[in-house]
Each structure stands twice: as C-alpha cells, then as structure tokens.
Protein backbone atom coordinates (compact mmCIF):
# COMPACT_ATOMS: atom_id res chain seq x y z
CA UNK A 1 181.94 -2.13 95.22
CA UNK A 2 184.24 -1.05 92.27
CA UNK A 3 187.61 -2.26 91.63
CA UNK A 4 190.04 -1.30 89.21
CA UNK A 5 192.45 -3.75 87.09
CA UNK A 6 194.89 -3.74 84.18
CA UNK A 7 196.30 -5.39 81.25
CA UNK A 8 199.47 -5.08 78.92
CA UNK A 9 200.19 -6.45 75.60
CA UNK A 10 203.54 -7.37 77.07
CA UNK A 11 202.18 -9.68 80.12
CA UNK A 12 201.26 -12.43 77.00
CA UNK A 13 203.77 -11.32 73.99
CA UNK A 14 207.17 -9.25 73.37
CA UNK A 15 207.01 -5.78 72.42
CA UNK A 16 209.27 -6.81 70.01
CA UNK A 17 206.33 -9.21 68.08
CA UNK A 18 203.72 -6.93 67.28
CA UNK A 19 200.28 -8.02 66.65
CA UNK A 20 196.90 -6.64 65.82
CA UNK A 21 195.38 -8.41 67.85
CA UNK A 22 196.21 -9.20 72.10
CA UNK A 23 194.10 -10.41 74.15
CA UNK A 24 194.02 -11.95 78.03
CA UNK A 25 191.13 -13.50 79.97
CA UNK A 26 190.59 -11.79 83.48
CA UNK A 27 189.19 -13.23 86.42
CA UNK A 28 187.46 -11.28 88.70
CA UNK A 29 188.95 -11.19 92.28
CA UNK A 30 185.81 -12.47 93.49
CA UNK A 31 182.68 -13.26 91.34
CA UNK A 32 179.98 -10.97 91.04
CA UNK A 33 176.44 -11.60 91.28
CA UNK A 34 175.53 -10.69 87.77
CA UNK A 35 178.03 -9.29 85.08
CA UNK A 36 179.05 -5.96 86.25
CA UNK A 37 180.18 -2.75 83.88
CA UNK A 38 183.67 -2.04 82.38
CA UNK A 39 185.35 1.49 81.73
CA UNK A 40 188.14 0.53 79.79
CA UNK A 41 190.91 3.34 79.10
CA UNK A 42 194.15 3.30 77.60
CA UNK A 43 197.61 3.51 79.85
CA UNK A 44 200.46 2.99 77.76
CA UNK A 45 201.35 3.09 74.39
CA UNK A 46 203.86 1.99 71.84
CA UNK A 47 203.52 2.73 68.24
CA UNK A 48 205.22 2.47 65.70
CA UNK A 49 205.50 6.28 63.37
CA UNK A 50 205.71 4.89 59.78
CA UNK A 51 201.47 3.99 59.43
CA UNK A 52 198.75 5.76 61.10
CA UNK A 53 198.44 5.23 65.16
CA UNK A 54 195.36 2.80 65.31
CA UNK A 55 194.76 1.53 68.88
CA UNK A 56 191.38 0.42 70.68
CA UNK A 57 190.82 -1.63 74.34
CA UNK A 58 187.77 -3.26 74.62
CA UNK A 59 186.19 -6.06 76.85
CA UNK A 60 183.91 -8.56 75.45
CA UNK A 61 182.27 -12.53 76.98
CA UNK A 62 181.91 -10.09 80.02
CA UNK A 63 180.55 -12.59 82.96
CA UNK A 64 179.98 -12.69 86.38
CA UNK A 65 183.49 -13.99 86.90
CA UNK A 66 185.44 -12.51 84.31
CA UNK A 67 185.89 -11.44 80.74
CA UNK A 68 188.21 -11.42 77.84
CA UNK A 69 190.17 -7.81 77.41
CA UNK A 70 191.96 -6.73 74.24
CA UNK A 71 194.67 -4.14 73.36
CA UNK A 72 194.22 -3.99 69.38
CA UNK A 73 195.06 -2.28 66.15
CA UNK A 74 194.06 -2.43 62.96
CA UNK A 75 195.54 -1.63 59.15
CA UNK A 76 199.09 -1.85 58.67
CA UNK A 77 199.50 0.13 62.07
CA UNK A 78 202.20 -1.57 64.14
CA UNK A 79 201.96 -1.40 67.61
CA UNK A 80 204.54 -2.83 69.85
CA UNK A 81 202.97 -2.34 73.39
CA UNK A 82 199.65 -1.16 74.64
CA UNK A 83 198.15 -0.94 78.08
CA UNK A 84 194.52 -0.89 79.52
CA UNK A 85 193.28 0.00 82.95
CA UNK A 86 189.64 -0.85 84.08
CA UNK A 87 186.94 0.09 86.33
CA UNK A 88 184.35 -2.70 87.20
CA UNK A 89 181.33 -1.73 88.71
CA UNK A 90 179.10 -3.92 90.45
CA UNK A 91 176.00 -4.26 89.37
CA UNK A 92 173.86 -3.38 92.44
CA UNK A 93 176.14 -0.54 92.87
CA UNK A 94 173.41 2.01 91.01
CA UNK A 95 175.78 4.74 92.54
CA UNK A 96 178.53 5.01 89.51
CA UNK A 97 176.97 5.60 86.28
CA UNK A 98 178.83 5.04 82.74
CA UNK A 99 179.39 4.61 78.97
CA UNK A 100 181.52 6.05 76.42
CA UNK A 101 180.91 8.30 73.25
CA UNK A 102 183.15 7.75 70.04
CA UNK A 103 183.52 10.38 67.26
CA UNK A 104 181.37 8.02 64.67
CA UNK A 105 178.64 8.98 66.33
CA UNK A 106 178.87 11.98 65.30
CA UNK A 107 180.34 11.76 61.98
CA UNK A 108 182.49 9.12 60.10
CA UNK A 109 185.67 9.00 60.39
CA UNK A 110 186.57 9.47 56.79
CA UNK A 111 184.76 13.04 57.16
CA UNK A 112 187.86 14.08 60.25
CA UNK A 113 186.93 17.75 62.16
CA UNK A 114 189.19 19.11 64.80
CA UNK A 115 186.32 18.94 67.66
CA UNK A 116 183.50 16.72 68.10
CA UNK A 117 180.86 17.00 71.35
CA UNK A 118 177.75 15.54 72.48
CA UNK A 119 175.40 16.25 75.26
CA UNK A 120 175.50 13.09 77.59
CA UNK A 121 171.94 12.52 79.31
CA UNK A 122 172.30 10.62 82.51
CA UNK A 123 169.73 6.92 82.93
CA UNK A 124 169.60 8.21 86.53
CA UNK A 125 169.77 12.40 87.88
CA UNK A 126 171.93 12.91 90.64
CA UNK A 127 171.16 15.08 93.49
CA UNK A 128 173.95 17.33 92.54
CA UNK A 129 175.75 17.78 90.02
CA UNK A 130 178.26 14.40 90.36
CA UNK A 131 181.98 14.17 89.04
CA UNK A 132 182.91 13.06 86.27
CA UNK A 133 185.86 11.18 85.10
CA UNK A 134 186.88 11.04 80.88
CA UNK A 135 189.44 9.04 79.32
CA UNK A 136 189.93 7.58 76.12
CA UNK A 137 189.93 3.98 75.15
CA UNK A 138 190.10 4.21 71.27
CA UNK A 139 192.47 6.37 68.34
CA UNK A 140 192.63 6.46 64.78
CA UNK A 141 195.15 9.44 63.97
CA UNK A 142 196.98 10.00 60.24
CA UNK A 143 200.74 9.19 60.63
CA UNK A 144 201.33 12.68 58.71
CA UNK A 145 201.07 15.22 61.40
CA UNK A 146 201.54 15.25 64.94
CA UNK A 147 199.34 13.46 67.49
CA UNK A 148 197.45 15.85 69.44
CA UNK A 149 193.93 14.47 70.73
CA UNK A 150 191.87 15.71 74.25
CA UNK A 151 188.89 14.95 75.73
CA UNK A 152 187.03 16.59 78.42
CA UNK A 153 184.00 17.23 80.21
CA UNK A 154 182.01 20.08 80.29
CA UNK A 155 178.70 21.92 81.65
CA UNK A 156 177.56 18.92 84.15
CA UNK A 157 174.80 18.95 86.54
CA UNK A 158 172.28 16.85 87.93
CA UNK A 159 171.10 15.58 84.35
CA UNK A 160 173.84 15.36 82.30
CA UNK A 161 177.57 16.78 80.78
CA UNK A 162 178.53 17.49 77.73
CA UNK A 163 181.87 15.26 76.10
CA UNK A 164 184.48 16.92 73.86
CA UNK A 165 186.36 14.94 71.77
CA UNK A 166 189.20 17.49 70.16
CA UNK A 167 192.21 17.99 68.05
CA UNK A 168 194.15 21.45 67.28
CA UNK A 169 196.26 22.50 64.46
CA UNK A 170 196.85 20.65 61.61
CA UNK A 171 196.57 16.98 62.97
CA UNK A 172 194.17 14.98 61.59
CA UNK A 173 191.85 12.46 63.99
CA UNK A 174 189.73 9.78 61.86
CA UNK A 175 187.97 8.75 64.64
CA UNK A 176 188.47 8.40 69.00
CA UNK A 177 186.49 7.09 71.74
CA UNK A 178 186.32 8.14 75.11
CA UNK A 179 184.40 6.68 78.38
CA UNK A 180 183.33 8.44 81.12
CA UNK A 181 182.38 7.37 84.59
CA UNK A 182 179.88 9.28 86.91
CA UNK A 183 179.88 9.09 90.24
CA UNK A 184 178.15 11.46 93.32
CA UNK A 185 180.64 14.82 94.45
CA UNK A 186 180.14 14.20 98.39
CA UNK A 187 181.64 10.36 98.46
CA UNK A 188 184.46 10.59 101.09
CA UNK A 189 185.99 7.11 100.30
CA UNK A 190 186.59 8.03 96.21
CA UNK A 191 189.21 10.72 95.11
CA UNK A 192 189.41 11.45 91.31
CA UNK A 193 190.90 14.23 89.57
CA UNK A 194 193.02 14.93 85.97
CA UNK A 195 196.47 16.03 85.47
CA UNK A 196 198.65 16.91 82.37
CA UNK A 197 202.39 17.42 81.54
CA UNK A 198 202.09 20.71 81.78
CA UNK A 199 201.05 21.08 85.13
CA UNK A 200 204.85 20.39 85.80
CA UNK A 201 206.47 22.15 82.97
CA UNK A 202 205.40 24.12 79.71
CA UNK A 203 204.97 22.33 76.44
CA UNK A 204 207.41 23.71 74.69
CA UNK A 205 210.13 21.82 77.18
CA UNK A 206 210.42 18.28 76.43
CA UNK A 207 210.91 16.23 78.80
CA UNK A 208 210.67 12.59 78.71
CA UNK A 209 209.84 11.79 83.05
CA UNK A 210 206.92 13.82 84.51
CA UNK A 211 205.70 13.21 88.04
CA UNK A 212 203.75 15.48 90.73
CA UNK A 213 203.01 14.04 94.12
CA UNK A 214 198.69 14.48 94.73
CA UNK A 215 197.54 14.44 98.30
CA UNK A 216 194.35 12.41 99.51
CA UNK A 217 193.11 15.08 102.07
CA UNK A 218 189.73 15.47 102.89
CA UNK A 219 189.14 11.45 101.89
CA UNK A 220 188.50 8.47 104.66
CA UNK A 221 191.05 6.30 103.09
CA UNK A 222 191.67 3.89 105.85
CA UNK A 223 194.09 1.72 103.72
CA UNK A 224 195.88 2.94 100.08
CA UNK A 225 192.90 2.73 97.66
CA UNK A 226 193.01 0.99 94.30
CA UNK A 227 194.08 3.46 91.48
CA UNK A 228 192.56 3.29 87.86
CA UNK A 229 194.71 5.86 85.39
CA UNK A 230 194.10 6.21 82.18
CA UNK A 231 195.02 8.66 79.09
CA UNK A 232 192.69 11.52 78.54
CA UNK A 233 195.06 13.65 76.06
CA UNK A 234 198.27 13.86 74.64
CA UNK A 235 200.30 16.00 71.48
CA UNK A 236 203.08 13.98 70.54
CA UNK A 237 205.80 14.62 67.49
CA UNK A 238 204.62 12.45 64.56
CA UNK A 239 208.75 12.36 63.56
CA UNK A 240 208.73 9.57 66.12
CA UNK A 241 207.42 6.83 67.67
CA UNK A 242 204.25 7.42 69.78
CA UNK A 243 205.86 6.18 73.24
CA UNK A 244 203.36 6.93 76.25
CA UNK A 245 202.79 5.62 79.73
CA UNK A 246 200.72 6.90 82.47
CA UNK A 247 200.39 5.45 86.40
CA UNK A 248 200.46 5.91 89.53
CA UNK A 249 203.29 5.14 92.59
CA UNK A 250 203.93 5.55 96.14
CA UNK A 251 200.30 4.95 96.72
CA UNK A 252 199.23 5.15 100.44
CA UNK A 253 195.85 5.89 102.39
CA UNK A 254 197.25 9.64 102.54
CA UNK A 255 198.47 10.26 98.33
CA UNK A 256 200.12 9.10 96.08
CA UNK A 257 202.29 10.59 92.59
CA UNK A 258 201.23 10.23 89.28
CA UNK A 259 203.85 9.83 86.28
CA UNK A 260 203.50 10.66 82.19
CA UNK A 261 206.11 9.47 80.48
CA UNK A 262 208.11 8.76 77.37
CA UNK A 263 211.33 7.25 76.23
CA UNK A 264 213.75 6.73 73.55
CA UNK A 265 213.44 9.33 70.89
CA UNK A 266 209.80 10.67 71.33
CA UNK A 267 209.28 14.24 71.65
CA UNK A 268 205.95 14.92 74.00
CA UNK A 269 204.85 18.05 74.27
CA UNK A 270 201.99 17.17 77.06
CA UNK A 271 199.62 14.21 77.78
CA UNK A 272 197.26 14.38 80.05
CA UNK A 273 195.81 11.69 82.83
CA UNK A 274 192.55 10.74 84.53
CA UNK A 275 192.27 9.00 87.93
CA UNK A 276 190.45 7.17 90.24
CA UNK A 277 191.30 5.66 93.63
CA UNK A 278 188.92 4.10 95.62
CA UNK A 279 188.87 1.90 98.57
C-alpha cells in the first residue's frame, strides 16, 4: 500500500511571516507496521528575488505512525510559501523502490556545472525495465540569473537508470536534489507520467495558468486514485519573485487535469511536473 500526502508552509504560518524554518507533524492515516519510506518533492513555491532561492523538504523522527515534515531555507533567502507532496511506502510493499541523488554527491556546490548525472543501481532488478518517476525536493540557485533547473531519467532497465540533474545558459545551480521512485511498468492500478508548460504553449509565451486534462485509460481505477505531484523542472525570470505551484484537479477513477502555475509579476517560461496516482 502507498499513499500520498502533503504539506504547506501556510497550513501553520502566513506567507506573509517568512521563516527558515516550517515544520508540521503528520500522522499516518493508519499506522504502519514498521516505519515505511518517504519521497518527498516540492509543489509550490514562493520566494522572494532579492537573495539566492534556497529551499529543501525533508522528513525526519519518521515512525510507524507518523513523522515530522519540513519546508526550509537557509541564508538570508526569504521564502514566503513552500509546499511538499509525499509518497509513503509501506514497508512490506518490496514492489516500489526509492531514494534520491543530490548534486554534492557529485561535486560541491561551491564548484556549480550546468549538468550533473549518476548511474542509479537498483537494491532489487526488476523483471523489466520498471518506470520511473523524478522530482526534486531540494535548490540552491544564485539570485543573479534566471532559474532554470531539470531533472530527468534516462537509459533504465532491469538494473538501474541513470539521473540528470541540469541547468542551461548562464544560470548558476550551487547544489539540487532530486528523488526518484521505481515501480514495475505492467501495474494496472498505478498511472504516472511528466508534463511541462510547454506541452500547452511555447516558452517564449508567458503565461501565468497552465492546465491539460490527462486521461486514466488502460488503468483499473475503480475509485479516483490518490495523486502525488511534484516539481521536476522549471526556468523562471530571476527579475521576479520565484512564484510556482503544481497539482492536480477534477480527479476521478477515469483522469484528471494537471495545473503549473504562477501569479503576480513572475515571468515562467516552463516548469515541468511529475505524477503519481494510485489507488
């Protein structure tokens, strides 16, 4: 059994009272038998343009009936809102394999590069090569150019996938982390998938509301299934505040329409979104 949760900065403080530090303690829904896993990734963000964007969502006192969740920054970084969504995976349920790879492993994050990868080595092969599902949990991006960070799977069969961790152009990334969950192709009661901004429009438009409807066909969804969405890219305008939401509505057993989107003066050029929805 998996279920997916969330957390915002704004369910305990005001976006107008920033804080490096926000935390909640979850209980489960029901209590598991031993402390199951947590994917965190990140599903909304507010920062502030005038000090480097700085955000990380971790879980920590993880227990069988709950655990403590943060939304954090760090430096003089201000950050207004932030959002997490979670996967927790049961601990018998050997069927989802995870974990999460952060650019420090590679190389510090006072040494910056524009793309970062490492081969990821599954504890257990699959029979075929499985899906897999990356998002990022953790950014550390200079205030000085604009925000542009992916990350992305590639080359994956029954042993393993390689993880990118990239910027473009002239940004500069100190440091990201991104998790990735595993799970076998030929499951008929998961759906997962990725989307991006620009599936709806080019980059060069901006657009602050982006939405396209995604059809469950082909799954046994006899109910709407729990959604986890999380960030997996974005390139934002550094002349403004980095304003970014991603999630899901109109969920039913059949679909359901996903949504990137900004507000007040933010220019995004594209973000991009990871899902899973499971029943």
């Amino acid at each position: 059994m998996s279920t997916a949760g969330s957390f915002n900065t704004s369910d305990v403080r005001s976006w107008q009272q920033p804080q490096a530090d926000t935390s909640k303690d979850v209980q489960y829904a029901k209590p598991y038998v031993a402390p199951p896993r947590l994917s965190l990734g990140l599903d909304f963000l507010d920062i502030d343009r005038s000090a480097n964007v700085r955000v990380k969502a971790l879980a920590s006192n993880v227990t069988k009936t709950g655990f403590k969740v943060n939304v954090d920054s760090w430096g003089d970084s201000k950050l207004y809102t932030g959002g997490v969504s979670w996967l927790e995976q049961a601990p018998a349920n050997l069927e989802y394999q995870s974990g999460q790879f952060s650019t420090t492993d590679d190389h510090p994050w006072n040494q910056p590069q524009l793309e970062t990868s490492r081969r990821i080595n599954f504890d257990r092969p699959f029979v075929t090569p499985p899906n897999v599902v990356v998002f990022l949990n953790e950014l550390d991006m200079s205030k000085d150019h604009n925000w542009r960070v992916t990350a992305t799977a590639t080359d994956i069969d029954t042993a393993g996938f390689t993880i990118h961790i990239n910027t473009w152009s002239d940004s500069i990334l100190y440091s990201a982390t991104a998790a990735w969950i595993a799970y076998p192709e030929d499951r008929k009661y998961v759906v997962s998938g990725s989307a991006n901004v620009t599936d709806v429009r080019p980059w060069t438009t901006n657009q602050l509301e982006n939405s396209k409807a995604v059809s469950f066909a082909g799954a046994d969804f006899w109910k709407a299934p729990s959604v986890f969405m999380a960030i997996n890219s974005l390139d934002i305008d550094h002349k403004a505040n980095l304003r970014l939401k991603v999630y899901p509505s109109d969920v039913t057993k059949d679909g359901m329409t996903w949504h990137a989107d900004s507000w007040g003066d933010t220019v995004l050029y594209s973000a991009g979104l990871s899902y899973i929805c499971l029943v």
